[in-house]
C-alpha atoms as a PDB file:
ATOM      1  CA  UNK A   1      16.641   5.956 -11.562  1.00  0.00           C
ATOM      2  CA  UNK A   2      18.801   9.352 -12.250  1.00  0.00           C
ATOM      3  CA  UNK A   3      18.206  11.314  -9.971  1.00  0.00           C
ATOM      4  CA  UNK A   4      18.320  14.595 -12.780  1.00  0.00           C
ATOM      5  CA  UNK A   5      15.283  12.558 -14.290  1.00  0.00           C
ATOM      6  CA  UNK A   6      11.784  13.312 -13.476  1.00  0.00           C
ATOM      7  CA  UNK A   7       9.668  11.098 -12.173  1.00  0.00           C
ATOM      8  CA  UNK A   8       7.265   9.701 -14.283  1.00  0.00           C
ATOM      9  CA  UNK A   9       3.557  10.312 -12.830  1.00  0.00           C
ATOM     10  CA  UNK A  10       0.125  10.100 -14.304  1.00  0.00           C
ATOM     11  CA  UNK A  11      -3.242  10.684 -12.847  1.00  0.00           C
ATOM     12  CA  UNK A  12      -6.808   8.589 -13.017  1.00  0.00           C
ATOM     13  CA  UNK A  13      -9.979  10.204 -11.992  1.00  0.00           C
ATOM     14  CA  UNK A  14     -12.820  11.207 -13.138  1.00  0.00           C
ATOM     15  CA  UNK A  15     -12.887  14.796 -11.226  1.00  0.00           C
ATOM     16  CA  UNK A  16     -11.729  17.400 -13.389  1.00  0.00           C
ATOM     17  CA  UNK A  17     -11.028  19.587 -10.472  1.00  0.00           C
ATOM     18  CA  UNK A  18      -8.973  17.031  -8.727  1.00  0.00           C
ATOM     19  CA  UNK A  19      -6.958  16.227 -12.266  1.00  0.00           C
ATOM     20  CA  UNK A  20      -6.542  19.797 -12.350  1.00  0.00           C
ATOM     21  CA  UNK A  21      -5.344  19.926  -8.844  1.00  0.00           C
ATOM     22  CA  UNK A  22      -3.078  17.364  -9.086  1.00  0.00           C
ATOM     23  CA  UNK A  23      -1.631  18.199 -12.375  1.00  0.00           C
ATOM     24  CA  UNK A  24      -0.382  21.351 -10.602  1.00  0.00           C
ATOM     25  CA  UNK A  25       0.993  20.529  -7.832  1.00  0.00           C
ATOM     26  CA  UNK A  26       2.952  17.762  -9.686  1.00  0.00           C
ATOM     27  CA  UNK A  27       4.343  20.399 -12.492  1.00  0.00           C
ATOM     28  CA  UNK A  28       5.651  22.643  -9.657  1.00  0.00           C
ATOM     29  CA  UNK A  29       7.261  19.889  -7.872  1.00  0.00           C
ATOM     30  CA  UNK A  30      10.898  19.380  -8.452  1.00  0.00           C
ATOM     31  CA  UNK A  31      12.043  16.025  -9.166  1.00  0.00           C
ATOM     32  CA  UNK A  32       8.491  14.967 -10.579  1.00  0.00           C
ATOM     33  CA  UNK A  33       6.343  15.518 -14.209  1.00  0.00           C
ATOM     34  CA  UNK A  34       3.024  14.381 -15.397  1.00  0.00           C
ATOM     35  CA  UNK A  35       3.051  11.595 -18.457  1.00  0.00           C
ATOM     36  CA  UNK A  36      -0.437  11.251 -18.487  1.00  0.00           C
ATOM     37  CA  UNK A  37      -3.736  12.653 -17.395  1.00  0.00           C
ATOM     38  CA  UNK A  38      -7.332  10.452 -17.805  1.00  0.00           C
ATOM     39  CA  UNK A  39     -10.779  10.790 -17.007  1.00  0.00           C
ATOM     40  CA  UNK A  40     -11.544   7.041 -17.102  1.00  0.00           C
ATOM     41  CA  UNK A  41     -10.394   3.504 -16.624  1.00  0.00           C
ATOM     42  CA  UNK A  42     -10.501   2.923 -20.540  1.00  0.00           C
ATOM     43  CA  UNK A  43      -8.693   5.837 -21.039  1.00  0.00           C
ATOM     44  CA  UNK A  44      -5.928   4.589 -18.888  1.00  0.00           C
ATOM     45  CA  UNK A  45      -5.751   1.334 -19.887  1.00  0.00           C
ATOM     46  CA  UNK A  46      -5.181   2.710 -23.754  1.00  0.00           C
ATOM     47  CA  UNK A  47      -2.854   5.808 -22.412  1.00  0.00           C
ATOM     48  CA  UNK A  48      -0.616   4.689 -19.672  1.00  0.00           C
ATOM     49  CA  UNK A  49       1.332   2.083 -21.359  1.00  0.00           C
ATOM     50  CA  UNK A  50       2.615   4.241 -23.628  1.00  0.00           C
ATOM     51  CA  UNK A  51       3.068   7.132 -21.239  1.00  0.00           C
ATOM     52  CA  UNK A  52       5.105   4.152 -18.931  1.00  0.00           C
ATOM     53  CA  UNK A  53       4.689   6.439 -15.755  1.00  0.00           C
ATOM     54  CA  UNK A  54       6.598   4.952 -12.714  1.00  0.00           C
ATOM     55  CA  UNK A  55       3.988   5.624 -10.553  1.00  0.00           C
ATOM     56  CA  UNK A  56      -0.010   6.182 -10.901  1.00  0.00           C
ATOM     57  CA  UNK A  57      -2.164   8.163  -8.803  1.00  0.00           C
ATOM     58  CA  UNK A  58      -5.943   6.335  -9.031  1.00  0.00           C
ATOM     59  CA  UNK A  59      -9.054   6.858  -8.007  1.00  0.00           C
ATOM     60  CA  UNK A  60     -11.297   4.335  -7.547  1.00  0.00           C
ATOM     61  CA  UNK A  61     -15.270   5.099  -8.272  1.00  0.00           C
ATOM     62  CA  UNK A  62     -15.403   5.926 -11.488  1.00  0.00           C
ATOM     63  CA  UNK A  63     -18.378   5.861 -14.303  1.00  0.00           C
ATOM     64  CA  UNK A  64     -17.694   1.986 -16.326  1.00  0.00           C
ATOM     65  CA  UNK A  65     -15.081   0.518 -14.993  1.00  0.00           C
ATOM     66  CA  UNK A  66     -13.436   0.726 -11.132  1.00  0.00           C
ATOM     67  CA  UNK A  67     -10.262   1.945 -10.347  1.00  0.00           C
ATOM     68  CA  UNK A  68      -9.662  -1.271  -8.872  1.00  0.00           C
ATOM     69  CA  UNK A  69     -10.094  -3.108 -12.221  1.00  0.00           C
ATOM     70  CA  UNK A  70      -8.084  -0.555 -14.063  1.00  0.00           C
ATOM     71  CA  UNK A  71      -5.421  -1.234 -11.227  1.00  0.00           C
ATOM     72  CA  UNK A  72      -5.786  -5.198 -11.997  1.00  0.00           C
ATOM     73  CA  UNK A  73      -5.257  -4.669 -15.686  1.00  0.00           C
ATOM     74  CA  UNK A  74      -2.238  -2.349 -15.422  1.00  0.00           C
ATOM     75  CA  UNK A  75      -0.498  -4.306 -13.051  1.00  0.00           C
ATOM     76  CA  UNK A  76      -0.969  -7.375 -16.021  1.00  0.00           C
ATOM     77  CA  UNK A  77       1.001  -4.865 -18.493  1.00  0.00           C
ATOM     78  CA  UNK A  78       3.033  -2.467 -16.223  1.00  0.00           C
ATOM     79  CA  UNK A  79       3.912  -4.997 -13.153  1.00  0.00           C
ATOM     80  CA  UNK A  80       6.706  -2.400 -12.008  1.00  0.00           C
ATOM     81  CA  UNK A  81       4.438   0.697 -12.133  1.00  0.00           C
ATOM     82  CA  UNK A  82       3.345   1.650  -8.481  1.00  0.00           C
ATOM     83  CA  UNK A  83      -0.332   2.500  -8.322  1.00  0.00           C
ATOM     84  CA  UNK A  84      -1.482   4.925  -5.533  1.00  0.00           C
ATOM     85  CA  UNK A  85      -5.042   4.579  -4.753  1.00  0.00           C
ATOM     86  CA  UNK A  86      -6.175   8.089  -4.348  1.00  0.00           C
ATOM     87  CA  UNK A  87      -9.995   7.700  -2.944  1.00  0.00           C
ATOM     88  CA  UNK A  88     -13.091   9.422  -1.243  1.00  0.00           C
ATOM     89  CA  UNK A  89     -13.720   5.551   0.355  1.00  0.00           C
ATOM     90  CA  UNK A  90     -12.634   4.668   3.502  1.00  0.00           C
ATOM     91  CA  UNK A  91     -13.878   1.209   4.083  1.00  0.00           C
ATOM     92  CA  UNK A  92     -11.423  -1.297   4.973  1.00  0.00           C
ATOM     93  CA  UNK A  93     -12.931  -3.930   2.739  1.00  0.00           C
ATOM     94  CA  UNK A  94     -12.269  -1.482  -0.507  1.00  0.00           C
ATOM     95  CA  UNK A  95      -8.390  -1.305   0.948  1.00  0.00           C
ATOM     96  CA  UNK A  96      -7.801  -5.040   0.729  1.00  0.00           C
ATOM     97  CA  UNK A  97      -9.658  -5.322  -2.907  1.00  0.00           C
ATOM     98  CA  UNK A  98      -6.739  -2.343  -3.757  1.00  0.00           C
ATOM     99  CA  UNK A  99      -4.216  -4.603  -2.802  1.00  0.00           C
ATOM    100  CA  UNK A 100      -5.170  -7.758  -4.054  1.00  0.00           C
ATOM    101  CA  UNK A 101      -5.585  -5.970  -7.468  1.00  0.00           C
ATOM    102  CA  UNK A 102      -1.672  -4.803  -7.038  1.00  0.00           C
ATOM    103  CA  UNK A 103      -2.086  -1.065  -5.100  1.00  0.00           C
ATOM    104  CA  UNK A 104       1.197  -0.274  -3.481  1.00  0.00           C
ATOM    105  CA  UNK A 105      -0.419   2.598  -1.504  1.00  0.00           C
ATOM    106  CA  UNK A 106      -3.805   3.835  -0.154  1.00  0.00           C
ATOM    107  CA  UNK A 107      -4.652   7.575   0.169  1.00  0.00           C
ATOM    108  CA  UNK A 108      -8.300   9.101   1.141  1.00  0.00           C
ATOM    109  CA  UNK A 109      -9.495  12.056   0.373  1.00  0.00           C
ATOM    110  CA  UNK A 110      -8.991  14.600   1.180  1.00  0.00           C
ATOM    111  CA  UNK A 111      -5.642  14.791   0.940  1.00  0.00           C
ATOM    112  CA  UNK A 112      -2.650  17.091   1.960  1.00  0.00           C
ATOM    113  CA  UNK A 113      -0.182  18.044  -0.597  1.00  0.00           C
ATOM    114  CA  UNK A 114       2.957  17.193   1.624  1.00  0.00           C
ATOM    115  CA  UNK A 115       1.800  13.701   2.625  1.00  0.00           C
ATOM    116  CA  UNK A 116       0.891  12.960  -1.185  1.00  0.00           C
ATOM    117  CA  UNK A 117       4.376  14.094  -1.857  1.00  0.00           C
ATOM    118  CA  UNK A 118       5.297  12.645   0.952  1.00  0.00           C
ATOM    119  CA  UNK A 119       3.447   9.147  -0.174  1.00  0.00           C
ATOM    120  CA  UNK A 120       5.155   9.235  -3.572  1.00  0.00           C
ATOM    121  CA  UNK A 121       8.506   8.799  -2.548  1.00  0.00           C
ATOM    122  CA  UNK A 122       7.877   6.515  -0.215  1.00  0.00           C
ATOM    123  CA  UNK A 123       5.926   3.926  -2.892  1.00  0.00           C
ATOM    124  CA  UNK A 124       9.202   4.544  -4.975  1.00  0.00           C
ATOM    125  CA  UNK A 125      11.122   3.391  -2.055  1.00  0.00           C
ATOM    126  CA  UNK A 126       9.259   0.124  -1.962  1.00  0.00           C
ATOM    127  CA  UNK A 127       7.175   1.372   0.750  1.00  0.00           C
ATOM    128  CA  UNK A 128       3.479   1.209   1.186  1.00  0.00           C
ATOM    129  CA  UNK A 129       1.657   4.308   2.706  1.00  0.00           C
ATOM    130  CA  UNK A 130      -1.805   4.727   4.078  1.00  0.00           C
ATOM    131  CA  UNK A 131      -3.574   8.141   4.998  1.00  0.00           C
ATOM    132  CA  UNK A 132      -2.363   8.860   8.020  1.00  0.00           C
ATOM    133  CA  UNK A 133      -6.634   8.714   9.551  1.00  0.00           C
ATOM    134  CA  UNK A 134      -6.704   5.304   7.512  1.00  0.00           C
ATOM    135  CA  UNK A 135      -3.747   3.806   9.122  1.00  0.00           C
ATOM    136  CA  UNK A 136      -5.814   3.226  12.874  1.00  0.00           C
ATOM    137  CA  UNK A 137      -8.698   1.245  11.559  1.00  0.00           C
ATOM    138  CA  UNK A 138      -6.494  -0.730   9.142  1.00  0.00           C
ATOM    139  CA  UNK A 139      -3.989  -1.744  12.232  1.00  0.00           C
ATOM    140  CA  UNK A 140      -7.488  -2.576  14.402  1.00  0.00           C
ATOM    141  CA  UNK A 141      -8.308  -5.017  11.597  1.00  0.00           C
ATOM    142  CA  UNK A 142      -4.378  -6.566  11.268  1.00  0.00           C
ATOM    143  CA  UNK A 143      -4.264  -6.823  15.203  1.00  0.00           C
ATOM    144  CA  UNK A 144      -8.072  -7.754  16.263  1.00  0.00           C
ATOM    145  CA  UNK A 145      -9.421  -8.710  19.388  1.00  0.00           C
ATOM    146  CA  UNK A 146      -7.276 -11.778  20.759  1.00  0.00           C
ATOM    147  CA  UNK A 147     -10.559 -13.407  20.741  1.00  0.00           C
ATOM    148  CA  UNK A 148     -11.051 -12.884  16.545  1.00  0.00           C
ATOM    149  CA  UNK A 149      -7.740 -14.659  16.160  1.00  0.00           C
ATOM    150  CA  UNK A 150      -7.211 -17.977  14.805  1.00  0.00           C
ATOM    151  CA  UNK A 151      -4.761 -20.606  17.233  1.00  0.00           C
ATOM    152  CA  UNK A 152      -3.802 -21.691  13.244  1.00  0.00           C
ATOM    153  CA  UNK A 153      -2.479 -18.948  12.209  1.00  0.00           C
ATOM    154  CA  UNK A 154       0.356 -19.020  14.476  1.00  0.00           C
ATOM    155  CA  UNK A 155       1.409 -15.302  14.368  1.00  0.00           C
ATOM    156  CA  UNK A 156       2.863 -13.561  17.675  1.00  0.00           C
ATOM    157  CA  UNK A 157       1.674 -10.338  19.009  1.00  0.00           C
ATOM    158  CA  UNK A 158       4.967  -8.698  18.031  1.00  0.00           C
ATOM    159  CA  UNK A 159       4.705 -10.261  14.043  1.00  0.00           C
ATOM    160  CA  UNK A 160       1.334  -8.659  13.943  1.00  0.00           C
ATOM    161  CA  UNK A 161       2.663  -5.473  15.214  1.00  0.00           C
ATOM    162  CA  UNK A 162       5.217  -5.820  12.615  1.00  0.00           C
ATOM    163  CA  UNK A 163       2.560  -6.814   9.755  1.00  0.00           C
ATOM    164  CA  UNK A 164       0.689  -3.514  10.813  1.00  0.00           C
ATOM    165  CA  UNK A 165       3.367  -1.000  10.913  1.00  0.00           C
ATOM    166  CA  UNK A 166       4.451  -2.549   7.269  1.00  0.00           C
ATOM    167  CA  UNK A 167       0.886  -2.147   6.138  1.00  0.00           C
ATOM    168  CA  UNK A 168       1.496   1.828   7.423  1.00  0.00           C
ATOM    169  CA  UNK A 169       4.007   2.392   5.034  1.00  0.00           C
ATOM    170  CA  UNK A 170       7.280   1.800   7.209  1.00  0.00           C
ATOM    171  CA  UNK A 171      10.604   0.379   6.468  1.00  0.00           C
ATOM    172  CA  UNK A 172      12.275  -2.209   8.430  1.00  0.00           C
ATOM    173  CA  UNK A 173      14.660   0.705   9.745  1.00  0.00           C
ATOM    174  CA  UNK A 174      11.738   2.657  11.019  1.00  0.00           C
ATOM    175  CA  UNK A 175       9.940  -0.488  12.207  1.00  0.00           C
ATOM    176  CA  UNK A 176      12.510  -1.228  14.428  1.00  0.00           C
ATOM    177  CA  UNK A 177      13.178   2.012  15.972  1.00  0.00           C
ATOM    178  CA  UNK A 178       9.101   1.801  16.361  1.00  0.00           C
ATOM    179  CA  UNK A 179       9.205  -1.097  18.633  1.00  0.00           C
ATOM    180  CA  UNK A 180      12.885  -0.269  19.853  1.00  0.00           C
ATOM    181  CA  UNK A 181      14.196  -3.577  18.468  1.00  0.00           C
ATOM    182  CA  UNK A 182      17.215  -4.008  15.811  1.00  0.00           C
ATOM    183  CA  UNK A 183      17.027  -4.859  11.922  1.00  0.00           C
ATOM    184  CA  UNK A 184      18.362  -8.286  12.521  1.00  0.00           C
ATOM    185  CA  UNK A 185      15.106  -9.219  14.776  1.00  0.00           C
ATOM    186  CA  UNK A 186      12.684  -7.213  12.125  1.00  0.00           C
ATOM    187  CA  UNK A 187      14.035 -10.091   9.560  1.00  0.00           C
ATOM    188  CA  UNK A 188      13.933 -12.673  12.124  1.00  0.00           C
ATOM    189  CA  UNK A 189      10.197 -11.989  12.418  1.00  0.00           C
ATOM    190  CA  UNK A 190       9.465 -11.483   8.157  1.00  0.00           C
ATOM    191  CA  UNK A 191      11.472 -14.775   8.006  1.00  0.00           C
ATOM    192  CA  UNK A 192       8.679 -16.895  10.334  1.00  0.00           C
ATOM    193  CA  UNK A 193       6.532 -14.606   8.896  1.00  0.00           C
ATOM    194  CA  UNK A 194       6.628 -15.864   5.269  1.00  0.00           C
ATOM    195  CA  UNK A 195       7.294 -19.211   6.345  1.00  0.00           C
ATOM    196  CA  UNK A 196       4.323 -19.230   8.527  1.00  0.00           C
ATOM    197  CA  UNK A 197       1.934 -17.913   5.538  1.00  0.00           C
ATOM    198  CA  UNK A 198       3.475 -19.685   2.434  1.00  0.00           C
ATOM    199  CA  UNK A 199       4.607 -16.157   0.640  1.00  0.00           C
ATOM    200  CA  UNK A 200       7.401 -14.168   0.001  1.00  0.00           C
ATOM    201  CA  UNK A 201       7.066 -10.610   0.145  1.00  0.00           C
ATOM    202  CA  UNK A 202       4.685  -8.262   2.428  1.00  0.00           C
ATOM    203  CA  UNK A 203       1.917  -7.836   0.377  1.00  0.00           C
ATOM    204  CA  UNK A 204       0.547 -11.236   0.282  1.00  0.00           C
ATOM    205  CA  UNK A 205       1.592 -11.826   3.935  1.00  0.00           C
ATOM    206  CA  UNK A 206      -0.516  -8.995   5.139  1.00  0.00           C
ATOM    207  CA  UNK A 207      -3.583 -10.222   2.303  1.00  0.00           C
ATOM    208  CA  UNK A 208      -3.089 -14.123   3.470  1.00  0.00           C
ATOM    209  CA  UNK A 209      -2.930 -13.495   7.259  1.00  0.00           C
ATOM    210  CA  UNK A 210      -6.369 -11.957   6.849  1.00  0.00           C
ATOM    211  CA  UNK A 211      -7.955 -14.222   4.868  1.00  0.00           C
ATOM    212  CA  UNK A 212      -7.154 -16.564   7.200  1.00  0.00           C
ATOM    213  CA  UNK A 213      -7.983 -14.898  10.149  1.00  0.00           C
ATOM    214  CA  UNK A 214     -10.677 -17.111  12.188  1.00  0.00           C
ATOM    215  CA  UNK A 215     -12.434 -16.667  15.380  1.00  0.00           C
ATOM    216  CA  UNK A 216     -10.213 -18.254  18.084  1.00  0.00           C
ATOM    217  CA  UNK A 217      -8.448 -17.414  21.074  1.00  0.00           C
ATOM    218  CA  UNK A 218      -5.115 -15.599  20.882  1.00  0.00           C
ATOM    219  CA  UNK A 219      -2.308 -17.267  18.883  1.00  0.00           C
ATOM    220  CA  UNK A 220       1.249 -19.001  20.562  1.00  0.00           C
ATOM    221  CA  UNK A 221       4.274 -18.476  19.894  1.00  0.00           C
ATOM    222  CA  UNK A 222       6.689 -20.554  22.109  1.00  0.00           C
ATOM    223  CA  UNK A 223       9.442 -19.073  19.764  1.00  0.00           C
ATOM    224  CA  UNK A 224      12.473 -16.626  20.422  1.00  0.00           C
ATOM    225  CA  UNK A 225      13.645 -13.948  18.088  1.00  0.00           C
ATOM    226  CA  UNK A 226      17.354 -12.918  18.625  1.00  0.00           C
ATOM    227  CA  UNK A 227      18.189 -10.966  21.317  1.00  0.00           C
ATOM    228  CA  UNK A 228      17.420  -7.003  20.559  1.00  0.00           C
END
């Protein structure tokens, strides 16, 4: 993308005060411009496709049709447009039903400007950011109890850690200064990662290892990354 061009944004909910808000803060941002404004789902689903906004900002309880839904029906049409659940729910469950339905990022309400500025350019960078008050209770859920873990899954401590801090939004740059380890042992652990899993990219790696999370004792890994 040019980096003279604005960035293409457009905003779901059904809250006139938070379209309003949002509408805004977006027009006096530099670098950013709103395509597209809707009260609805059905709205959307008519509107945004011809608006083609890179990314959209979407709530998820709405009158008719959820957020979520709208989300799984964009992504059909628009597979390249980052959506950005922006949501009053908190409940971990609701976060996983986001992604499955294609949600690059999950905000809760309410919201500071600077980290929803700070959340759009990161889902433009391929990144996937969670409210900062979110983030804990997602990572509790990636990295359980050793006794909620399944011996099956084969995942090490360290590709969990690595899963979570992905799930937070980071890069594999910031990942590794994280755990103060280097790139080349980051991809070392998304390699056995995706093998282990069957998938190819975080999203589903981070969806599958939950799904097939079982109660068991803690996993093994008799593996070695490359040396740090």
């Amino acid at each position: 993308m040019d980096e003279k061009t604005p960035l293409r944004i457009a905003i779901v909910d059904d809250d006139a005060s938070v379209r309003r808000t949002l509408e805004l803060f977006i027009g006096r941002t530099e670098g950013m411009q709103v395509v597209g404004s809707f009260a609805d789902a059905q709205a959307a689903l008519q509107g945004i496709p011809a608006a083609q906004p890179q990314v959209v900002l979407m709530d998820i309880r709405m009158p008719g049709m959820s957020g979520i839904e709208c989300t799984r029906r964009l992504k059909r049409v628009l597979p390249a447009t980052k959506v950005l659940m922006v949501t009053a729910l908190h409940e971990v469950d609701t976060f996983w039903e986001a992604v499955r339905a294609g949600a690059e990022g999950f905000l809760t309400k309410p919201i500071r400007i600077y980290e929803l500025k700070s959340a759009i350019r990161k889902v433009m960078s391929n990144g996937h950011p969670v409210s900062p008050g979110f983030s804990g209770k997602l990572a509790w859920w990636i990295s359980p109890p050793a006794t909620t873990l399944s011996v099956k899954i084969q995942l090490s401590e360290r590709d969990m850690e690595i899963i979570a801090l992905a799930g937070d939004g980071l890069g594999d740059k910031q990942i590794a200064d994280v755990l103060g380890i280097s790139l080349p042992t980051v991809a070392w652990h998304w390699t056995k990662i995706f093998h282990t899993l069957n998938v190819h990219n975080r999203g589903p790696a981070i969806v599958q290892w939950l799904d097939r999370r079982q109660a068991a004792p803690k996993p093994l890994d008799s593996e070695q990354p490359p040396k740090a």
